[in-house]
C-alpha atoms as a PDB file:
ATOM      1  CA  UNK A   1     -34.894 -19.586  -3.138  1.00  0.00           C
ATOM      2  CA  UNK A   2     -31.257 -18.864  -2.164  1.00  0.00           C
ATOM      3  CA  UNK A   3     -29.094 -17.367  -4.743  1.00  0.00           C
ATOM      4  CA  UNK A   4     -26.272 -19.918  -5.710  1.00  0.00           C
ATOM      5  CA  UNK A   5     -22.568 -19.643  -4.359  1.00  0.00           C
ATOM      6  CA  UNK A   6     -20.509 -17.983  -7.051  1.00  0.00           C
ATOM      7  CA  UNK A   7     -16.538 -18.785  -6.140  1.00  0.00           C
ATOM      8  CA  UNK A   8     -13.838 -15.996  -7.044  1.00  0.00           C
ATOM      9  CA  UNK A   9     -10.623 -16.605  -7.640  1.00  0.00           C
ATOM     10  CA  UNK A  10      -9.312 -13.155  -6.075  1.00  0.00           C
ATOM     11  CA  UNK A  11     -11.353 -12.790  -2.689  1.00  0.00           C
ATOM     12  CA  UNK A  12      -8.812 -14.148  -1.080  1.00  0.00           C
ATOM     13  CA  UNK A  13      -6.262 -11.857  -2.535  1.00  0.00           C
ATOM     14  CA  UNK A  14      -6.015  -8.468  -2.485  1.00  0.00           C
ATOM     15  CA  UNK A  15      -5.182  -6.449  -5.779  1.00  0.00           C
ATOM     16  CA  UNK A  16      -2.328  -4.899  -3.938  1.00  0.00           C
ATOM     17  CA  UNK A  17      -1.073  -8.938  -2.853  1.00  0.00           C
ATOM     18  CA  UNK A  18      -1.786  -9.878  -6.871  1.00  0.00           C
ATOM     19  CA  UNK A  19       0.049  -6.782  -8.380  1.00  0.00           C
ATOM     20  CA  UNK A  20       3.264  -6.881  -5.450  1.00  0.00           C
ATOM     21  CA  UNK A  21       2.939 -10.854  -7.318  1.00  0.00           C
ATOM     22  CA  UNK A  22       3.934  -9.321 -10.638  1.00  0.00           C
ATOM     23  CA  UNK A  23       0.579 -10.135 -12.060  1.00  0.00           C
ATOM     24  CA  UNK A  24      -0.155  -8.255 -15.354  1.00  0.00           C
ATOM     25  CA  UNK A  25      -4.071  -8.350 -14.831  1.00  0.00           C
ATOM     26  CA  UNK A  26      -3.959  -7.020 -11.428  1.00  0.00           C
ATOM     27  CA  UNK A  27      -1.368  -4.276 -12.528  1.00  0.00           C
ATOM     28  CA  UNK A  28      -3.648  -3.570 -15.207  1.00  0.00           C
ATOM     29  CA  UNK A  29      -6.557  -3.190 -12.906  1.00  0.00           C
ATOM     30  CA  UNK A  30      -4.827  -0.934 -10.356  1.00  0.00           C
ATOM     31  CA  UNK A  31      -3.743   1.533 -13.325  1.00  0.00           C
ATOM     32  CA  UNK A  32      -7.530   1.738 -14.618  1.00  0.00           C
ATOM     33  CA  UNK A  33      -8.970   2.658 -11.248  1.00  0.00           C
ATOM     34  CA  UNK A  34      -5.936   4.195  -9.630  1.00  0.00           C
ATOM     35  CA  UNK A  35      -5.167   6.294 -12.652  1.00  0.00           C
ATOM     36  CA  UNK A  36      -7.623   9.131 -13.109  1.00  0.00           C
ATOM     37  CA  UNK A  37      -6.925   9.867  -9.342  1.00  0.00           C
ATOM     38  CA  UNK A  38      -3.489  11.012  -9.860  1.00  0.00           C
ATOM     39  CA  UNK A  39      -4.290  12.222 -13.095  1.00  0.00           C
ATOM     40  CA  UNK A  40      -6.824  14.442 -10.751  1.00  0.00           C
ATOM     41  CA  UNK A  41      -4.188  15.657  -8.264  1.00  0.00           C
ATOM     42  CA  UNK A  42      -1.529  16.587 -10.947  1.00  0.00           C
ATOM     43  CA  UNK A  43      -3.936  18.637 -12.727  1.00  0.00           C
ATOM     44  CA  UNK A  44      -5.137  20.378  -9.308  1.00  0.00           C
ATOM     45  CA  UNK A  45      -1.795  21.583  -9.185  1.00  0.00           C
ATOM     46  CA  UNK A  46       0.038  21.585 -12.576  1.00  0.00           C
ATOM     47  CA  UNK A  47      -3.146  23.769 -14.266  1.00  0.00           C
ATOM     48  CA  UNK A  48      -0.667  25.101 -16.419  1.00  0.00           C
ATOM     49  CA  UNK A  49       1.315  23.009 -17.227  1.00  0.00           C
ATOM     50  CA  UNK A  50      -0.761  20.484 -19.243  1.00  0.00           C
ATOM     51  CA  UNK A  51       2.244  19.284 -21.660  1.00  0.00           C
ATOM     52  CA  UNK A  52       3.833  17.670 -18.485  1.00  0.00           C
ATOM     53  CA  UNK A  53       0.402  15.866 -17.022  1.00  0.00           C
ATOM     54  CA  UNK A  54       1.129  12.960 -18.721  1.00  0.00           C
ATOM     55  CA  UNK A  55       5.259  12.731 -17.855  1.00  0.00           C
ATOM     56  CA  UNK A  56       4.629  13.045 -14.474  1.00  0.00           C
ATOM     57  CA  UNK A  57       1.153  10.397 -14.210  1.00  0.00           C
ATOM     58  CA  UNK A  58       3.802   8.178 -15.921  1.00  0.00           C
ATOM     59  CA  UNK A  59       6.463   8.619 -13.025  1.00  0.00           C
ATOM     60  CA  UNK A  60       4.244   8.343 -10.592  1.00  0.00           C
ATOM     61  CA  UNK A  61       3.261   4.292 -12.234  1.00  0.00           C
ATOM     62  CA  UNK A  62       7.119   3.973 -12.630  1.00  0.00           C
ATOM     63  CA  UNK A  63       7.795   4.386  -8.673  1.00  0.00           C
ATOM     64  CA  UNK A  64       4.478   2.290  -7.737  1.00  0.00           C
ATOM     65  CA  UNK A  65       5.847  -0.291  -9.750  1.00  0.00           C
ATOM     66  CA  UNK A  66       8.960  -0.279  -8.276  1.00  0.00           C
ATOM     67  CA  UNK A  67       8.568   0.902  -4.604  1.00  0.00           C
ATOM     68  CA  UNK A  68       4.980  -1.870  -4.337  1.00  0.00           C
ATOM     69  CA  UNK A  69       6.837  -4.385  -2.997  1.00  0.00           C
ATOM     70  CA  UNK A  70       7.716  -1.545   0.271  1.00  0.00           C
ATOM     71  CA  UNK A  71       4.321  -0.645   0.607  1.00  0.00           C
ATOM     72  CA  UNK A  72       3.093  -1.431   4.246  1.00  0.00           C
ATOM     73  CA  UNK A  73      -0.176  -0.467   6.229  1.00  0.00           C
ATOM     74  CA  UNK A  74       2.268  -0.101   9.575  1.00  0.00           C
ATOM     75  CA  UNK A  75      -0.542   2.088  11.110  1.00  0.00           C
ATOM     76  CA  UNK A  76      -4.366   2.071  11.021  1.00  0.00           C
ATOM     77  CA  UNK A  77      -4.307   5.132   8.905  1.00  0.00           C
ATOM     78  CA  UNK A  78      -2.363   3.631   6.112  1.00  0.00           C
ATOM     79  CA  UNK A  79      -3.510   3.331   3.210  1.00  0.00           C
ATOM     80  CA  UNK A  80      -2.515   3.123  -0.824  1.00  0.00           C
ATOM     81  CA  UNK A  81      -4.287   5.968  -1.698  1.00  0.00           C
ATOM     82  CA  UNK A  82      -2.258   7.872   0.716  1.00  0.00           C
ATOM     83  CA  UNK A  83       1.130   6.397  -0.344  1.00  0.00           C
ATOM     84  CA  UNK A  84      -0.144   6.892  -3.626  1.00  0.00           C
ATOM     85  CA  UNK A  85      -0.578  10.530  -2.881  1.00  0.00           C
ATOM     86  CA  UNK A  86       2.726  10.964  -1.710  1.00  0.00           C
ATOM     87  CA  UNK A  87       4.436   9.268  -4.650  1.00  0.00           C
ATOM     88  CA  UNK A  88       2.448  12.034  -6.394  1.00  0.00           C
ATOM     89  CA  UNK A  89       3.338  14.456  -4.684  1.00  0.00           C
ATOM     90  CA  UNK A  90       7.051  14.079  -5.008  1.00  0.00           C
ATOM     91  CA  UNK A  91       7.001  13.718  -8.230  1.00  0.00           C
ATOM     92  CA  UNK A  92       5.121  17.066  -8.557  1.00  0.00           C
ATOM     93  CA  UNK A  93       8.116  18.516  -6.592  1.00  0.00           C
ATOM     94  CA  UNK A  94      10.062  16.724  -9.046  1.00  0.00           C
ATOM     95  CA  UNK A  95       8.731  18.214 -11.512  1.00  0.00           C
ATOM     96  CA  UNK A  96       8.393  22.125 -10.151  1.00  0.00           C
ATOM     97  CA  UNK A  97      12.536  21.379  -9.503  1.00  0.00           C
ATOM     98  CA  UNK A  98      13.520  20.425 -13.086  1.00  0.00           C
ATOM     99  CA  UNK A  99      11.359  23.502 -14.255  1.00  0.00           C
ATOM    100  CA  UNK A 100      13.332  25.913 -11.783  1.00  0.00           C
ATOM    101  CA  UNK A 101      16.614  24.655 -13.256  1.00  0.00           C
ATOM    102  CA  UNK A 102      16.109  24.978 -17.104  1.00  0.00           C
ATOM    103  CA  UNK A 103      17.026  28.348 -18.645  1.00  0.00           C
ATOM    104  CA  UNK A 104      13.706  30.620 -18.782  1.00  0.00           C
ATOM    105  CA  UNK A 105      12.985  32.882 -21.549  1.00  0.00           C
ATOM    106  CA  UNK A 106      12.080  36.580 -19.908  1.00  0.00           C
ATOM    107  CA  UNK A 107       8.922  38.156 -20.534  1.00  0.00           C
ATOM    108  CA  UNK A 108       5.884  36.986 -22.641  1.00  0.00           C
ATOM    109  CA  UNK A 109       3.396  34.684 -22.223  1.00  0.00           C
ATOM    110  CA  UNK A 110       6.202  31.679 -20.832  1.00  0.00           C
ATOM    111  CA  UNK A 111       6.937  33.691 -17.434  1.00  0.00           C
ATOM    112  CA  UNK A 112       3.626  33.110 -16.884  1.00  0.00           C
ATOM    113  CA  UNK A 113       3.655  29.805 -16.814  1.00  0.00           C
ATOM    114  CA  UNK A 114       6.611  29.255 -14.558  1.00  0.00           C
ATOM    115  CA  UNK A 115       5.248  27.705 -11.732  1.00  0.00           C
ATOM    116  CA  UNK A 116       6.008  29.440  -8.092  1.00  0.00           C
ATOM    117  CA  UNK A 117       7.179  27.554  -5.109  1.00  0.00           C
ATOM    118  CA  UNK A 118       3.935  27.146  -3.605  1.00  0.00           C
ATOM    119  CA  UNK A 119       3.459  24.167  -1.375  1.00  0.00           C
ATOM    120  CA  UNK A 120       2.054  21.458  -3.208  1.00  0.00           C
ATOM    121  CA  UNK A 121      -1.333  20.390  -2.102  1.00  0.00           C
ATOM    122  CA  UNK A 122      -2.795  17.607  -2.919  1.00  0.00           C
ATOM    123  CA  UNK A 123      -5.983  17.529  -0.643  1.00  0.00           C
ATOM    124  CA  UNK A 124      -9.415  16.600  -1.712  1.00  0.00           C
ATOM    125  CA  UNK A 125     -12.963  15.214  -0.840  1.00  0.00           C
ATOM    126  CA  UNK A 126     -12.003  12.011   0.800  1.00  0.00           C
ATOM    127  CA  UNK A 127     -15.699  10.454   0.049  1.00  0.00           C
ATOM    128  CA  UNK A 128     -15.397  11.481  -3.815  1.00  0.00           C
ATOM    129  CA  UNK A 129     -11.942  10.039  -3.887  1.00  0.00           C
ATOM    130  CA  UNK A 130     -13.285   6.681  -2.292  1.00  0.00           C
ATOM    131  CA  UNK A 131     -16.528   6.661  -4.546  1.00  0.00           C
ATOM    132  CA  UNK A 132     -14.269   7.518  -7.681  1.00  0.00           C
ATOM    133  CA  UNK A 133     -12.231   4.131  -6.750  1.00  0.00           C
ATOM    134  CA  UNK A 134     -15.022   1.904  -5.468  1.00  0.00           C
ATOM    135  CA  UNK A 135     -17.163   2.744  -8.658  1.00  0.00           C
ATOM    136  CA  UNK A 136     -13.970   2.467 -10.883  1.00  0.00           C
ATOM    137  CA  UNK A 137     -12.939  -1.142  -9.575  1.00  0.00           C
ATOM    138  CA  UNK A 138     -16.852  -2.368  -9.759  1.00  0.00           C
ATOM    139  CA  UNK A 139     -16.977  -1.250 -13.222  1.00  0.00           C
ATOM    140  CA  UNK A 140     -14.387  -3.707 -13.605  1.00  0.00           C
ATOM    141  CA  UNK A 141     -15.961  -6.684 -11.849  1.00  0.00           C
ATOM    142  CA  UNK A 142     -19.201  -6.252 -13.465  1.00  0.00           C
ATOM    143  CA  UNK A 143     -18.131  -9.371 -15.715  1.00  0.00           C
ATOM    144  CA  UNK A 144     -17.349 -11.393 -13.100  1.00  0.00           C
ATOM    145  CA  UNK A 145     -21.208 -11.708 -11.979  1.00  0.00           C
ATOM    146  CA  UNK A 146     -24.178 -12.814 -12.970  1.00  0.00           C
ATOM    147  CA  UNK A 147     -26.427 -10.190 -14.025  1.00  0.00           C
ATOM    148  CA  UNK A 148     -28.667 -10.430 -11.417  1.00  0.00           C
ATOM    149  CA  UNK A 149     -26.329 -10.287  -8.476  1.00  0.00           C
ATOM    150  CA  UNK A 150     -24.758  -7.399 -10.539  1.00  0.00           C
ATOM    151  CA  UNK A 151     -27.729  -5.605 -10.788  1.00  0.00           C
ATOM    152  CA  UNK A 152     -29.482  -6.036  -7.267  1.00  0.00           C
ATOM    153  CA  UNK A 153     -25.738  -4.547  -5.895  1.00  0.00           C
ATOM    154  CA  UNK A 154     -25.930  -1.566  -8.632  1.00  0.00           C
ATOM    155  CA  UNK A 155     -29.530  -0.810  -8.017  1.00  0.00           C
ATOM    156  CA  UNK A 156     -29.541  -0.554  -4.401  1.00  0.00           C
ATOM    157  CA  UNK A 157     -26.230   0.332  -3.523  1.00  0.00           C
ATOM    158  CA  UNK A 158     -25.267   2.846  -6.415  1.00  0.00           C
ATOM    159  CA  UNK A 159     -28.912   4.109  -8.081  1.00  0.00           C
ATOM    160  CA  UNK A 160     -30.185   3.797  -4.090  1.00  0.00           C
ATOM    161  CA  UNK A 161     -33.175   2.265  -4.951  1.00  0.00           C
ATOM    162  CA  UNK A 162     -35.350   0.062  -2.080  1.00  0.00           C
ATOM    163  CA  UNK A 163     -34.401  -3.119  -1.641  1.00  0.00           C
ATOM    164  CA  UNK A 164     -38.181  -4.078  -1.984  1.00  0.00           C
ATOM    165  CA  UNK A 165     -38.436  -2.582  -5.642  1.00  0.00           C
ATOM    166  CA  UNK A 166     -35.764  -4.134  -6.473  1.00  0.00           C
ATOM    167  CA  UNK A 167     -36.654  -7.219  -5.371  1.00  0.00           C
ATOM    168  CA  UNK A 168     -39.825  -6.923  -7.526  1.00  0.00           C
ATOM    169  CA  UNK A 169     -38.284  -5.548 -10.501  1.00  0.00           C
ATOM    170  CA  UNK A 170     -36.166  -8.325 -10.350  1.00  0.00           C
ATOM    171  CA  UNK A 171     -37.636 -11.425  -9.754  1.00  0.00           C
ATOM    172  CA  UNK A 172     -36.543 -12.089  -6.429  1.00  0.00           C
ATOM    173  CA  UNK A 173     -37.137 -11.727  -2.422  1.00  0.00           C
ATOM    174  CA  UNK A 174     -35.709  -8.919  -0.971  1.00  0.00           C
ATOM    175  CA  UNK A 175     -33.044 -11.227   1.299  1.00  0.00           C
ATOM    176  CA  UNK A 176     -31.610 -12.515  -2.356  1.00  0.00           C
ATOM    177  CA  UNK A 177     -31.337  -9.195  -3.091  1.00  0.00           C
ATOM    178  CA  UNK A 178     -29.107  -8.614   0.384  1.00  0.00           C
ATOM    179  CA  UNK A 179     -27.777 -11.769  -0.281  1.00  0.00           C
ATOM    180  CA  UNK A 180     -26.200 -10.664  -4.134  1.00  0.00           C
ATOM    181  CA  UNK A 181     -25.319  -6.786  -2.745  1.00  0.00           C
ATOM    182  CA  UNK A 182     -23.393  -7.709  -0.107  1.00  0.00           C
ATOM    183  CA  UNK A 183     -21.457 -10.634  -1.728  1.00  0.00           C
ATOM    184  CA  UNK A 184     -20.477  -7.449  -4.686  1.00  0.00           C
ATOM    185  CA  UNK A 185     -19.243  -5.482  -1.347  1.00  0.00           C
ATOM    186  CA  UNK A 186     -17.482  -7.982  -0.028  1.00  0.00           C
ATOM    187  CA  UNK A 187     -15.914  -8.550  -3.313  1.00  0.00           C
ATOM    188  CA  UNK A 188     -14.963  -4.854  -4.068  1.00  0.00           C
ATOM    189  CA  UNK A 189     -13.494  -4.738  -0.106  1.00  0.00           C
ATOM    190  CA  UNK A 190     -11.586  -7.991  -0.819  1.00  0.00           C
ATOM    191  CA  UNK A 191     -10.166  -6.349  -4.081  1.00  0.00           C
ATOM    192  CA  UNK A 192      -9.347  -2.619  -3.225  1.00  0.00           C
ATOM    193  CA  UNK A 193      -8.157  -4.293   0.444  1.00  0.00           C
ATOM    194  CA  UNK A 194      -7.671  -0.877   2.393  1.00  0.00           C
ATOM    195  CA  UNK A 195     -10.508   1.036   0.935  1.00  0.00           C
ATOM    196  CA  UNK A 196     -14.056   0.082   3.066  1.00  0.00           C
ATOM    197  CA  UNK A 197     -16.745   0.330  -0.455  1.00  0.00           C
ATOM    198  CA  UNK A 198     -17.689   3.944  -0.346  1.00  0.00           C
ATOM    199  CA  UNK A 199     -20.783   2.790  -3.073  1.00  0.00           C
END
């Protein structure tokens, strides 16, 4: 049996297209998977300087909320996350500025935690970053699926389970259960637009 057609009413948009649209879900969704990322690189290189984490995770929304409507994949190594990454970063160096120019108390356990002028770097594990995302965004569109569909994706594409005991454990043939897991992928691709599923 063939599994039915669900529609969407976003595959044809991308959650950049939707939030550059002013539309409070889609901004909504970028912050939940977008979020922990940044809150990721600031802490990678503001370790001690935990009071400001949130300040400068809050700038960073502020400028992606006003600079979206610039954002352009030019070149085939665009992407979001990188732009992202750079709005980050500058508002790290932001950040490491306004600390250099307040007064600073001498001695003690403060000196310590004035922050050097070491380059900021903001590099990670490209994979994790991508499964962080992808896993982020599907926890989102769990809703929008049937269970089944939901769960032949998340068994064989997340838990890496065979398509064959899956297809048994299910119910199903194993081509419904290709069938439901790619039409989840092609969802999350449609949705995170510039990120290829790394789940």
């Amino acid at each position: 049996m063939n599994p039915p057609d669900e529609p969407f009413d976003s595959t044809s948009i991308s959650l950049l297209a939707r939030v550059r649209d002013n539309d409070p879900p889609a901004w909504t969704r970028l912050h939940h998977i977008y979020r922990p990322l940044v809150v990721r690189w600031v802490a990678c290189r503001f370790d001690r300087l935990q009071s400001e984490h949130d300040d400068i995770v809050q700038e960073v929304f502020v400028s992606v909320h006003r600079a979206i409507g610039n954002f352009r994949r030019d070149r085939p190594d665009d992407s979001f996350r990188g732009w992202l990454r750079t709005i980050t970063h500058n508002k790290i160096v932001d950040a490491q500025r306004r600390r250099r120019d307040r007064p600073r108390a001498v001695g003690g356990s403060h000196s310590r935690d004035i922050e050097d002028d070491r380059p900021v770097d903001l590099s990670a594990d490209e994979a994790e970053e991508v499964m962080e995302i992808c896993r982020r965004a599907a926890d989102i569109m769990r809703t929008d699926f049937e269970e089944r569909t939901w769960k032949a994706f998340w068994l064989t594409r997340v838990e890496g389970r065979e398509v064959d005991d899956v297809a048994r454990e299910l119910g199903m043939t194993a081509t419904s259960v290709r069938t439901y897991r790619a039409r989840v992928l092609a969802r999350l691709k449609a949705e995170l637009g510039d990120l290829e599923p790394g789940i």
